[in-house]
C-alpha atoms as a PDB file:
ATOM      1  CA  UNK A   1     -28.237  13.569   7.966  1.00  0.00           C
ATOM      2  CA  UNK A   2     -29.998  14.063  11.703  1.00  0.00           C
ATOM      3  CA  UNK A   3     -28.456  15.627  14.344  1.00  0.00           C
ATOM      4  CA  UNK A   4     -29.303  15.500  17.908  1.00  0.00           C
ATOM      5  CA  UNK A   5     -28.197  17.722  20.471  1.00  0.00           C
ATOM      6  CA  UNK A   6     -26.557  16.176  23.473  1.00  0.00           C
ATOM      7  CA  UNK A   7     -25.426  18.690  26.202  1.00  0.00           C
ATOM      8  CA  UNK A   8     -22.364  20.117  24.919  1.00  0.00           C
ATOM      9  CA  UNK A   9     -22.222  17.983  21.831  1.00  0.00           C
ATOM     10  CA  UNK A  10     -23.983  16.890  18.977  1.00  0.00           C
ATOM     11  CA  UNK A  11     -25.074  13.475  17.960  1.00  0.00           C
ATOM     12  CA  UNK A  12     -25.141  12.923  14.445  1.00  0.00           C
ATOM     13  CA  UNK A  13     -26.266   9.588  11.597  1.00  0.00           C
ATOM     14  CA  UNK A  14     -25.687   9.820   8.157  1.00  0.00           C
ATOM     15  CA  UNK A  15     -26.213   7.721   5.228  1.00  0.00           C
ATOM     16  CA  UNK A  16     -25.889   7.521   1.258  1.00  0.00           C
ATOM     17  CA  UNK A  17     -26.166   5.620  -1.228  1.00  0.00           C
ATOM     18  CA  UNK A  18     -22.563   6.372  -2.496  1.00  0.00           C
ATOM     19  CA  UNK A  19     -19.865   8.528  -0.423  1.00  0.00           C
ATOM     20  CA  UNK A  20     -16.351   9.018  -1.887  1.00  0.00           C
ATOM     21  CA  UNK A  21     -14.370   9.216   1.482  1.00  0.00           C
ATOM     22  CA  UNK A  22     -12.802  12.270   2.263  1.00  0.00           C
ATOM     23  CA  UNK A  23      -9.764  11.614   3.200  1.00  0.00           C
ATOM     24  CA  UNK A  24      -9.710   8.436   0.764  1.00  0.00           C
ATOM     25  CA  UNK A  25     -10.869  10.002  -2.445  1.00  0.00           C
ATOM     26  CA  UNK A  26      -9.605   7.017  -4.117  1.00  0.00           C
ATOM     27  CA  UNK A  27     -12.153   4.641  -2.535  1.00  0.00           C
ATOM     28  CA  UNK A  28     -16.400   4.973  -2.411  1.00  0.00           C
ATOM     29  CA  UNK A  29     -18.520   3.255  -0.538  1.00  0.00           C
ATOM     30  CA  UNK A  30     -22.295   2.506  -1.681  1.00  0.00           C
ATOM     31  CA  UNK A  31     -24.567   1.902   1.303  1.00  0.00           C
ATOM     32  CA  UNK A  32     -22.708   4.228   3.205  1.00  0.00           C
ATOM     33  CA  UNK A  33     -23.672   4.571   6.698  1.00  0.00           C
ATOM     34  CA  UNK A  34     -22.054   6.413   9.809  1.00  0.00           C
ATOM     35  CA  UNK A  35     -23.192   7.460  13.526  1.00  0.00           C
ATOM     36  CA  UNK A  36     -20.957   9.137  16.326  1.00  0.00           C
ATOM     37  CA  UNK A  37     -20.740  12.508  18.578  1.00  0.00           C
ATOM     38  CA  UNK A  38     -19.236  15.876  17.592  1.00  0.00           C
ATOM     39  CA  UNK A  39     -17.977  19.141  19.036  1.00  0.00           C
ATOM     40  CA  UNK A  40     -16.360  21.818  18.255  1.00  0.00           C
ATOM     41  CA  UNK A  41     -12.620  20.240  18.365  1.00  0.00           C
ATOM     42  CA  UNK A  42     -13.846  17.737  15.797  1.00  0.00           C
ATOM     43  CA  UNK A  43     -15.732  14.194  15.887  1.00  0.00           C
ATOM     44  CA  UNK A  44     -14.729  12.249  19.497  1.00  0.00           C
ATOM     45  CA  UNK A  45     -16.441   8.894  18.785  1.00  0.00           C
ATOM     46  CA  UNK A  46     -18.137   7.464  15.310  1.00  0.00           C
ATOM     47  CA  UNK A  47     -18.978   4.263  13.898  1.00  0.00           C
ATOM     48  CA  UNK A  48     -19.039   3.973   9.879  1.00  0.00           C
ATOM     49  CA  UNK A  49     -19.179   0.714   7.563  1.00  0.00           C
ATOM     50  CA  UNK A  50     -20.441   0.680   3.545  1.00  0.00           C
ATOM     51  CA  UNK A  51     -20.149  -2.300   0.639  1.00  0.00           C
ATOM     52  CA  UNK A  52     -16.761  -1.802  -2.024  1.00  0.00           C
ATOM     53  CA  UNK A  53     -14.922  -4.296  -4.331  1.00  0.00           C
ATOM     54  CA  UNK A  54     -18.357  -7.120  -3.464  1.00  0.00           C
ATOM     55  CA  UNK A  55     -17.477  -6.949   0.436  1.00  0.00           C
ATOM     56  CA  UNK A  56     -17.950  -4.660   3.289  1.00  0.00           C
ATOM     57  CA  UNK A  57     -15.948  -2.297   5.252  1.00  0.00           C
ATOM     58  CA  UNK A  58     -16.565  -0.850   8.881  1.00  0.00           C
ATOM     59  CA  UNK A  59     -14.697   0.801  11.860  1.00  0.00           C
ATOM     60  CA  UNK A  60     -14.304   3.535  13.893  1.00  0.00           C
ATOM     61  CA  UNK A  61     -13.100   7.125  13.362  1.00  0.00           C
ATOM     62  CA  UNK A  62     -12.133  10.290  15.787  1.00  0.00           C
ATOM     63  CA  UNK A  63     -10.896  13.182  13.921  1.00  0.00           C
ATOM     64  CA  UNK A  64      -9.812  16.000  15.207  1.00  0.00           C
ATOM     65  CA  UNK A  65      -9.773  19.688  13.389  1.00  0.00           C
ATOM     66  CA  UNK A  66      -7.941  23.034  13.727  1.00  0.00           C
ATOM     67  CA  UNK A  67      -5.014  24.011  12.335  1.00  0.00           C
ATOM     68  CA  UNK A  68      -3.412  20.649  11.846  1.00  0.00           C
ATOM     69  CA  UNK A  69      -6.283  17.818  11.429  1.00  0.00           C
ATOM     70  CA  UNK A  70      -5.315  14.357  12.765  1.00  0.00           C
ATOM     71  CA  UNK A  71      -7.820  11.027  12.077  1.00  0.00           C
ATOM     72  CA  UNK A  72      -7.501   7.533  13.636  1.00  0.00           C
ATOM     73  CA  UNK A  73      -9.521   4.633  14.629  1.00  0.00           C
ATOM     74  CA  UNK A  74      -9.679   0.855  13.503  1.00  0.00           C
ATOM     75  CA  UNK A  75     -10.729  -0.386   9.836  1.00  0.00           C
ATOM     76  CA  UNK A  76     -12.041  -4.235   9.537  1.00  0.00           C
ATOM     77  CA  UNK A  77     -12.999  -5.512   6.231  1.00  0.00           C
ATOM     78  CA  UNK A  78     -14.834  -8.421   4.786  1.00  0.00           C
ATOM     79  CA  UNK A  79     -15.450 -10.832   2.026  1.00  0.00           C
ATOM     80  CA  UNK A  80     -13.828  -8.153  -0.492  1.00  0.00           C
ATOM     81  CA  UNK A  81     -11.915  -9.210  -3.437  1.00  0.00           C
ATOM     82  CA  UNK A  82      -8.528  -9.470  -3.010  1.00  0.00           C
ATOM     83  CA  UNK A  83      -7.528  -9.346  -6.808  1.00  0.00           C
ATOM     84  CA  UNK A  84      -8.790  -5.329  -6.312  1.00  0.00           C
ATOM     85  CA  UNK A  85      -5.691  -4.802  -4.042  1.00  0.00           C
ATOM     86  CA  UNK A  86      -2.724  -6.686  -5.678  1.00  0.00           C
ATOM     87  CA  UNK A  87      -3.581  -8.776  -8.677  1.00  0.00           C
ATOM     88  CA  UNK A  88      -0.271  -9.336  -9.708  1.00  0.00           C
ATOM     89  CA  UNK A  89       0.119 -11.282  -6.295  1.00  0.00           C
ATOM     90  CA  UNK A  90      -3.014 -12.568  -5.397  1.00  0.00           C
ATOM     91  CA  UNK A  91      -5.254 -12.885  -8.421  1.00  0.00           C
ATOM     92  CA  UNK A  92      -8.482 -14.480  -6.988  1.00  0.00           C
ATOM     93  CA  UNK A  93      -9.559 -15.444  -2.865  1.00  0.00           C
ATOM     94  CA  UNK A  94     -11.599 -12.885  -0.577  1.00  0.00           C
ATOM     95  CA  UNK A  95      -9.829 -11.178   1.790  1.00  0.00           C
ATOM     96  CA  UNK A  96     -11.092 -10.242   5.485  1.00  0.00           C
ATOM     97  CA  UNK A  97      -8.524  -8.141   8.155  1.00  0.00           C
ATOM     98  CA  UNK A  98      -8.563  -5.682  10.958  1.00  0.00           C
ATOM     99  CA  UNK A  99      -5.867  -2.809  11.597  1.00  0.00           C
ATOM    100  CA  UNK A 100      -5.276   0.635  12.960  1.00  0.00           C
ATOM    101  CA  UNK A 101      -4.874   3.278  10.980  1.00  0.00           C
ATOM    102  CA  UNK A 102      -3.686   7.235  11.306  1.00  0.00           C
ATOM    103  CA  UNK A 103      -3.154  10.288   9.402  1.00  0.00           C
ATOM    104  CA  UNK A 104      -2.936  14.086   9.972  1.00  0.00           C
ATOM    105  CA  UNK A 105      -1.490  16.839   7.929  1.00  0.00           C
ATOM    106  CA  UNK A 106      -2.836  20.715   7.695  1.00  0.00           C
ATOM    107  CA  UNK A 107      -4.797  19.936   5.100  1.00  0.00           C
ATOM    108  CA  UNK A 108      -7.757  17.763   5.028  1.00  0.00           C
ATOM    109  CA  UNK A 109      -7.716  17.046   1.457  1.00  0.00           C
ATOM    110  CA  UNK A 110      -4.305  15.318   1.635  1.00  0.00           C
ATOM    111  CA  UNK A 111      -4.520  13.405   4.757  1.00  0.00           C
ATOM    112  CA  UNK A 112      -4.103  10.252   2.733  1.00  0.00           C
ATOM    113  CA  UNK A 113      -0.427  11.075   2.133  1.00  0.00           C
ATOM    114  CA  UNK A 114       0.605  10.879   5.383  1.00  0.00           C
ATOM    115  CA  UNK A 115      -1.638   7.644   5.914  1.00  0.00           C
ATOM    116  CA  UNK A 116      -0.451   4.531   8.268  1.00  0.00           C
ATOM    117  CA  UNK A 117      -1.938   1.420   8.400  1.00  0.00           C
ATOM    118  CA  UNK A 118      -0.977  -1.531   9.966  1.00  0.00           C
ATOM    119  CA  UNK A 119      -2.751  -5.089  10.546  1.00  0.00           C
ATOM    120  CA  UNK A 120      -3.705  -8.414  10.162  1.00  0.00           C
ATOM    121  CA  UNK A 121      -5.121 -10.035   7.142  1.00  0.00           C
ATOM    122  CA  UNK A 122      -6.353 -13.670   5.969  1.00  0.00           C
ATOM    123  CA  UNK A 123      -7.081 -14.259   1.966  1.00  0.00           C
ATOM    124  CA  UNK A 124      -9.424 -17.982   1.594  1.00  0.00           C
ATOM    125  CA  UNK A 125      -9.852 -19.938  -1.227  1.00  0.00           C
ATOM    126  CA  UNK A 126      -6.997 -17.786  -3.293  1.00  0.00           C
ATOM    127  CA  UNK A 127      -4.976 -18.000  -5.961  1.00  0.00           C
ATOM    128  CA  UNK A 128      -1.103 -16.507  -6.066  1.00  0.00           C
ATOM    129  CA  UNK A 129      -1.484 -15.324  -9.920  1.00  0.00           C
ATOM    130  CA  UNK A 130       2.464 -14.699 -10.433  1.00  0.00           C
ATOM    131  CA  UNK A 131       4.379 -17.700  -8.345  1.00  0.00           C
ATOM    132  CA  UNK A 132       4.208 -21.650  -9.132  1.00  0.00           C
ATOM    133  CA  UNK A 133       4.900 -22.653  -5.224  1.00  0.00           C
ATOM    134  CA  UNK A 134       5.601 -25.918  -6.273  1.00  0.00           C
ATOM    135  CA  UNK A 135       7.914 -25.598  -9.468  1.00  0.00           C
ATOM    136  CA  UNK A 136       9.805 -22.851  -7.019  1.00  0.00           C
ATOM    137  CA  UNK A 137      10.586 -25.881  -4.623  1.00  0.00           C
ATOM    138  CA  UNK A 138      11.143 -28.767  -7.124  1.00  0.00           C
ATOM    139  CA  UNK A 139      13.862 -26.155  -9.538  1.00  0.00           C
ATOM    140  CA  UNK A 140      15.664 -24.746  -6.078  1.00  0.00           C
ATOM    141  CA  UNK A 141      13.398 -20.984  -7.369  1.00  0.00           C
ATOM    142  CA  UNK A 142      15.129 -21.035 -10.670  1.00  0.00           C
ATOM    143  CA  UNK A 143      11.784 -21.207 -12.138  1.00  0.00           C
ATOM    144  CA  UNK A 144       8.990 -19.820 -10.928  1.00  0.00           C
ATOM    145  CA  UNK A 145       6.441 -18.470 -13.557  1.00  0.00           C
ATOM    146  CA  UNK A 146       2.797 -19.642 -13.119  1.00  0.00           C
ATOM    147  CA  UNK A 147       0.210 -19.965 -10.229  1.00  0.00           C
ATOM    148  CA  UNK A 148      -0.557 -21.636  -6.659  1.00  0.00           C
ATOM    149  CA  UNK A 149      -3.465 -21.815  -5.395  1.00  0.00           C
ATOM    150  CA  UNK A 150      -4.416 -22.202  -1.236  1.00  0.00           C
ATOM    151  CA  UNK A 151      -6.867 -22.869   1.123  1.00  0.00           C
ATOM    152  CA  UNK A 152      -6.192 -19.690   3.430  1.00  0.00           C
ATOM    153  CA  UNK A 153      -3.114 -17.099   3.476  1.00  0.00           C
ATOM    154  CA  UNK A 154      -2.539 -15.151   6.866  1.00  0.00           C
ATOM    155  CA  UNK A 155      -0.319 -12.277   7.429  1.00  0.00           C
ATOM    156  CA  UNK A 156       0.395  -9.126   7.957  1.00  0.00           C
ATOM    157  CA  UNK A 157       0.478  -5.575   6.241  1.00  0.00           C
ATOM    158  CA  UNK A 158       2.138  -2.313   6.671  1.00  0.00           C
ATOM    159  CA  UNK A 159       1.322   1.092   4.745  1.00  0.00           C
ATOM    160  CA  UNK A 160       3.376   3.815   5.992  1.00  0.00           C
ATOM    161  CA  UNK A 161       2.985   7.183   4.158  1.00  0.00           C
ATOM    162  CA  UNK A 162       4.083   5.964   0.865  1.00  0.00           C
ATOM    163  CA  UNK A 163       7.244   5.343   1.331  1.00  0.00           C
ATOM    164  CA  UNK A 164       9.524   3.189  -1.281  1.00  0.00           C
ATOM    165  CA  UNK A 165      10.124  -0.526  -1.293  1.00  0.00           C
ATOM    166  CA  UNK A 166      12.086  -2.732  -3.380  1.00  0.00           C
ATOM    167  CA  UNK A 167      11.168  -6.333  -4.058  1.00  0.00           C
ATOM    168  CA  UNK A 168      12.269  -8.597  -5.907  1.00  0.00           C
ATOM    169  CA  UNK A 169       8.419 -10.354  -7.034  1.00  0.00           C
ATOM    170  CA  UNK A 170       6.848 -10.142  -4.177  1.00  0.00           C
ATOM    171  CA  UNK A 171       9.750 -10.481  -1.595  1.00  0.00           C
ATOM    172  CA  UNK A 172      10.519  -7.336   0.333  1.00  0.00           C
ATOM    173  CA  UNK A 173      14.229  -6.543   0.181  1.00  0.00           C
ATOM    174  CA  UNK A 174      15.714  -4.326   2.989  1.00  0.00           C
ATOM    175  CA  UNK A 175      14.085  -1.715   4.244  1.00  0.00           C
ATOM    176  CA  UNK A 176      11.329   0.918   3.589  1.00  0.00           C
ATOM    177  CA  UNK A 177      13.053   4.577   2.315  1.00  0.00           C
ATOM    178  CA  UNK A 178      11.548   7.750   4.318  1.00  0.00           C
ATOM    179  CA  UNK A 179       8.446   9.103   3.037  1.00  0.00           C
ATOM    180  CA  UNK A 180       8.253  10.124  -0.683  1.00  0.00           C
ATOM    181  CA  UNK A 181       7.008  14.481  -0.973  1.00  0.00           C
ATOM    182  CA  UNK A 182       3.973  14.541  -3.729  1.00  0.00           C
ATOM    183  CA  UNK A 183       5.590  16.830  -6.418  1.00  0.00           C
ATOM    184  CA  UNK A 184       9.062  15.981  -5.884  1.00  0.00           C
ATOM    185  CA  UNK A 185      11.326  14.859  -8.048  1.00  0.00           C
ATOM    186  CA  UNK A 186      13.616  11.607  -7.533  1.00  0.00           C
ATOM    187  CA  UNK A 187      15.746   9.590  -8.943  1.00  0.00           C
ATOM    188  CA  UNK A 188      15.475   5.542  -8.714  1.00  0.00           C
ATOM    189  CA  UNK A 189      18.025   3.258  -9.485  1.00  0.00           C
ATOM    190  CA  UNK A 190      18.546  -0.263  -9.641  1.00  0.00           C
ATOM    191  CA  UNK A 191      21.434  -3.063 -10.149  1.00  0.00           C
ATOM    192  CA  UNK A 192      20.961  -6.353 -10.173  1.00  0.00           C
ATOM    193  CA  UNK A 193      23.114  -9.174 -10.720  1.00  0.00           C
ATOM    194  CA  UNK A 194      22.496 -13.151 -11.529  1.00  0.00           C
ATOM    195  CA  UNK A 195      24.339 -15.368  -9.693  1.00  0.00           C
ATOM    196  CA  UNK A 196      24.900 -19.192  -9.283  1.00  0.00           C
ATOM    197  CA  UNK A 197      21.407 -20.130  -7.112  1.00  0.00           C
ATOM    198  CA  UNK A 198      22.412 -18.299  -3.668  1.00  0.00           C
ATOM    199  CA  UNK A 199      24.891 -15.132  -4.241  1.00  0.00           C
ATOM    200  CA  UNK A 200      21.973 -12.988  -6.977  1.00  0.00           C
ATOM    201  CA  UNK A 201      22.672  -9.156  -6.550  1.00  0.00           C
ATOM    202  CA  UNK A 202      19.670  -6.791  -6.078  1.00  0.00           C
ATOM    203  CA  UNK A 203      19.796  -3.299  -4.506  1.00  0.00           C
ATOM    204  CA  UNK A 204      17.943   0.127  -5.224  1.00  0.00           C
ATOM    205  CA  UNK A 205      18.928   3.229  -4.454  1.00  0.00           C
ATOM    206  CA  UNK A 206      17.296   6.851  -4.424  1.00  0.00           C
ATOM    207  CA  UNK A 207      17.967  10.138  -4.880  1.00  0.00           C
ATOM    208  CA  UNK A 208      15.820  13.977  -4.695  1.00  0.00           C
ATOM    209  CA  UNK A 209      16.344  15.730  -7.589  1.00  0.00           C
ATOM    210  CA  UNK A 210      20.328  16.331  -8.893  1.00  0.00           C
ATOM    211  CA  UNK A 211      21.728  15.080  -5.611  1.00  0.00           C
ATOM    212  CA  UNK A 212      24.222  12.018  -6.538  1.00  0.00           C
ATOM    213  CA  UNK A 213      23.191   8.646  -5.673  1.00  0.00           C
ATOM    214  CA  UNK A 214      24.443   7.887  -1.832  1.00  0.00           C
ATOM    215  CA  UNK A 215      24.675   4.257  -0.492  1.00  0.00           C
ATOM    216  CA  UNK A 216      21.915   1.582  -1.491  1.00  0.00           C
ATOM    217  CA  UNK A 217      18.293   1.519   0.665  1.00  0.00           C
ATOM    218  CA  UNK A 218      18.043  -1.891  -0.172  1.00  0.00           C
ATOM    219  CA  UNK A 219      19.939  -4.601  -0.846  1.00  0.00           C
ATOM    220  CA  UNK A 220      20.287  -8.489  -1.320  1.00  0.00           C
ATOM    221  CA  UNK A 221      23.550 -10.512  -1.727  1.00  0.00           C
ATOM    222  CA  UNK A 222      21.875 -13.976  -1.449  1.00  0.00           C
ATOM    223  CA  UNK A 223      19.485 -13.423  -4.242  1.00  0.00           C
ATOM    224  CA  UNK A 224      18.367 -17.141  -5.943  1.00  0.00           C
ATOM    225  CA  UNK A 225      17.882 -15.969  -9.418  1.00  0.00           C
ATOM    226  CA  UNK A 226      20.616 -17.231 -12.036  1.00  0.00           C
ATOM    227  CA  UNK A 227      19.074 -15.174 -14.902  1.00  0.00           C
ATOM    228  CA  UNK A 228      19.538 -11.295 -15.875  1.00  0.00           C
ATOM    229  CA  UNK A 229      16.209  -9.453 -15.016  1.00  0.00           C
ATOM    230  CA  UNK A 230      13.721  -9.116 -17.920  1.00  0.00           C
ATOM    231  CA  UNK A 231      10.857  -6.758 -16.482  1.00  0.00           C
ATOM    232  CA  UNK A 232      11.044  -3.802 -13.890  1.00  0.00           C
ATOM    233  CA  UNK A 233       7.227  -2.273 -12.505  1.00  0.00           C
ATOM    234  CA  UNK A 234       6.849   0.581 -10.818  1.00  0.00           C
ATOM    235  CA  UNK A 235       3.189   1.130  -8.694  1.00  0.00           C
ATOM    236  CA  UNK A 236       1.532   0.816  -5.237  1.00  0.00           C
ATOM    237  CA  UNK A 237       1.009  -1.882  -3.134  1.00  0.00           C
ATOM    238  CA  UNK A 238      -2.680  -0.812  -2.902  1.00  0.00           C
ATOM    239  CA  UNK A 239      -5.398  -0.242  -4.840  1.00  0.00           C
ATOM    240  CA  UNK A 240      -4.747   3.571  -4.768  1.00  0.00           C
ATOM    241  CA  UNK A 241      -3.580   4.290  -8.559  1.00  0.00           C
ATOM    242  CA  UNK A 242       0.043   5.830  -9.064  1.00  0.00           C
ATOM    243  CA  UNK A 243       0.134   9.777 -10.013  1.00  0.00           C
ATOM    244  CA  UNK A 244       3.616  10.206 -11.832  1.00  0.00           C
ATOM    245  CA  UNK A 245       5.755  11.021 -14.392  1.00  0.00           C
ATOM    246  CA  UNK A 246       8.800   8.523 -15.397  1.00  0.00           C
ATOM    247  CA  UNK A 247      11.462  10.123 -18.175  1.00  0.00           C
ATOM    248  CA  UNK A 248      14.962  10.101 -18.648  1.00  0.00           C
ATOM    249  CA  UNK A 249      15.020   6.332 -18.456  1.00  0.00           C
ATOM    250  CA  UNK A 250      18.699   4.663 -18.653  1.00  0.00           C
ATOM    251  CA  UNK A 251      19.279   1.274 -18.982  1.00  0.00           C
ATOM    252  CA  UNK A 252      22.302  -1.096 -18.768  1.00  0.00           C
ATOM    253  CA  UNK A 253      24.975   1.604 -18.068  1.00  0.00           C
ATOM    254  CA  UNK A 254      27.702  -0.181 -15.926  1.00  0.00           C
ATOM    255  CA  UNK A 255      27.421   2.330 -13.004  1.00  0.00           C
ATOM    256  CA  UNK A 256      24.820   4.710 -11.990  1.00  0.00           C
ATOM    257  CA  UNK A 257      24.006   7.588 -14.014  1.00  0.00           C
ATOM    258  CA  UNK A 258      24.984  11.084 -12.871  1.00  0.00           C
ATOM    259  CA  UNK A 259      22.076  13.941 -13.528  1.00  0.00           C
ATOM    260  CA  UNK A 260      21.433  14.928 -16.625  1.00  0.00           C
ATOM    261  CA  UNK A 261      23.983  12.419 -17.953  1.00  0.00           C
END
């Protein structure tokens, strides 16, 4: 590390070989390399980029410290592999994208929790490892099963403070639930119904702890499947790994299980 003095602040350049980020202890970067201006209130302006997953990422980062922290800036990445990230979507293609991103708590060790990121993406030369685009179209998405690949995928992403999602595949269904606590206990449940090509059933509900279930976060009526559901996963949409514990595990009850049923 040098430092430089500059007035009231202090000019700083680091580099390693390998840096587990702070705030993202899940990820490390090898040829880690950041530059920017400090003071006491925390880091006003730095620039940071290092190589993960065969690709690079870079941006910019303010943070400010005190009694509650708070760090934002952009995030671009390159030529990484995209299979890292989702490989039950996506299993082969290089990804590049550019977002914003945010996150503050009282303590710096679990910024990530409360981490938002939001921006634009483009995958080349992929692979969708899960969905056969073209048996989808020809059996009206009765079947499905296999792989497509593409020339270039564009998009955009969303991950807001890991909050719960229901899909159906990779479809989104309704809308995000609020924030889940780390070391809370909730409930999940989910119906779903087969239908005739266009009237499937799929909603998910949640609950903290004994509370009973309430109305449905999510739901479809117009749901294409026309078979019962065979597999149920449970993960992140990122390549952060999934910290829990899963018990009391009902299945095929006819109504929604009270606590401690």
């Amino acid at each position: 590390m040098q430092l430089t003095p500059k007035g009231g602040d202090i000019g700083f350049e680091i580099s390693a070989g390998s840096l587990a980020l702070p705030f993202v202890p899940a990820l490390t970067l090898s040829d880690f390399g950041m530059k920017g201006t400090a003071n006491r209130g925390g880091v006003v302006a730095s620039e940071f980029d290092g190589r993960v997953f065969d690709g690079v990422i870079s941006g910019t980062a303010k943070i400010r410290w005190g009694a509650n922290w708070t760090v934002d800036g952009d995030v671009r990445a390159r030529a990484l592999r995209v299979a890292v990230f989702a490989p039950a979507l996506v299993s082969e293609g290089k990804v590049e994208g550019r977002g914003a991103y945010s996150m503050s708590g009282s303590v710096p060790a679990n910024l990530f929790e409360s981490a938002k990121v939001q921006g634009d993406f483009k995958i080349e030369k992929g692979v969708l490892g899960s969905f056969d685009l073209t048996r989808a179209l020809k059996t009206g998405g009765a079947q499905s099963t296999g792989s497509t690949a593409f020339s270039e995928l564009a998009g955009q992403a969303v991950y807001d403070k890991g909050a719960l999602q229901l899909r159906n595949g990779t479809t989104s269904i309704g809308s995000q639930t609020a924030p889940l606590a780390v070391g809370t206990v909730y409930r999940i449940g989910i119906h779903q119904k087969s239908g005739t090509g266009g009237d499937a059933i799929l909603e998910g509900y949640l609950a903290v702890g004994d509370a009973p279930f309430g109305a449905p976060f999510a739901v479809t009526t117009t749901g294409p499947w026309t078979t019962l559901a065979s597999k149920l996963q449970v993960g992140t949409t990122t390549s952060t790994a999934l910290d829990g514990i899963f018990d009391d595990i009902k299945l095929d009850t006819g109504a929604m299980p009270v606590p401690n049923e």
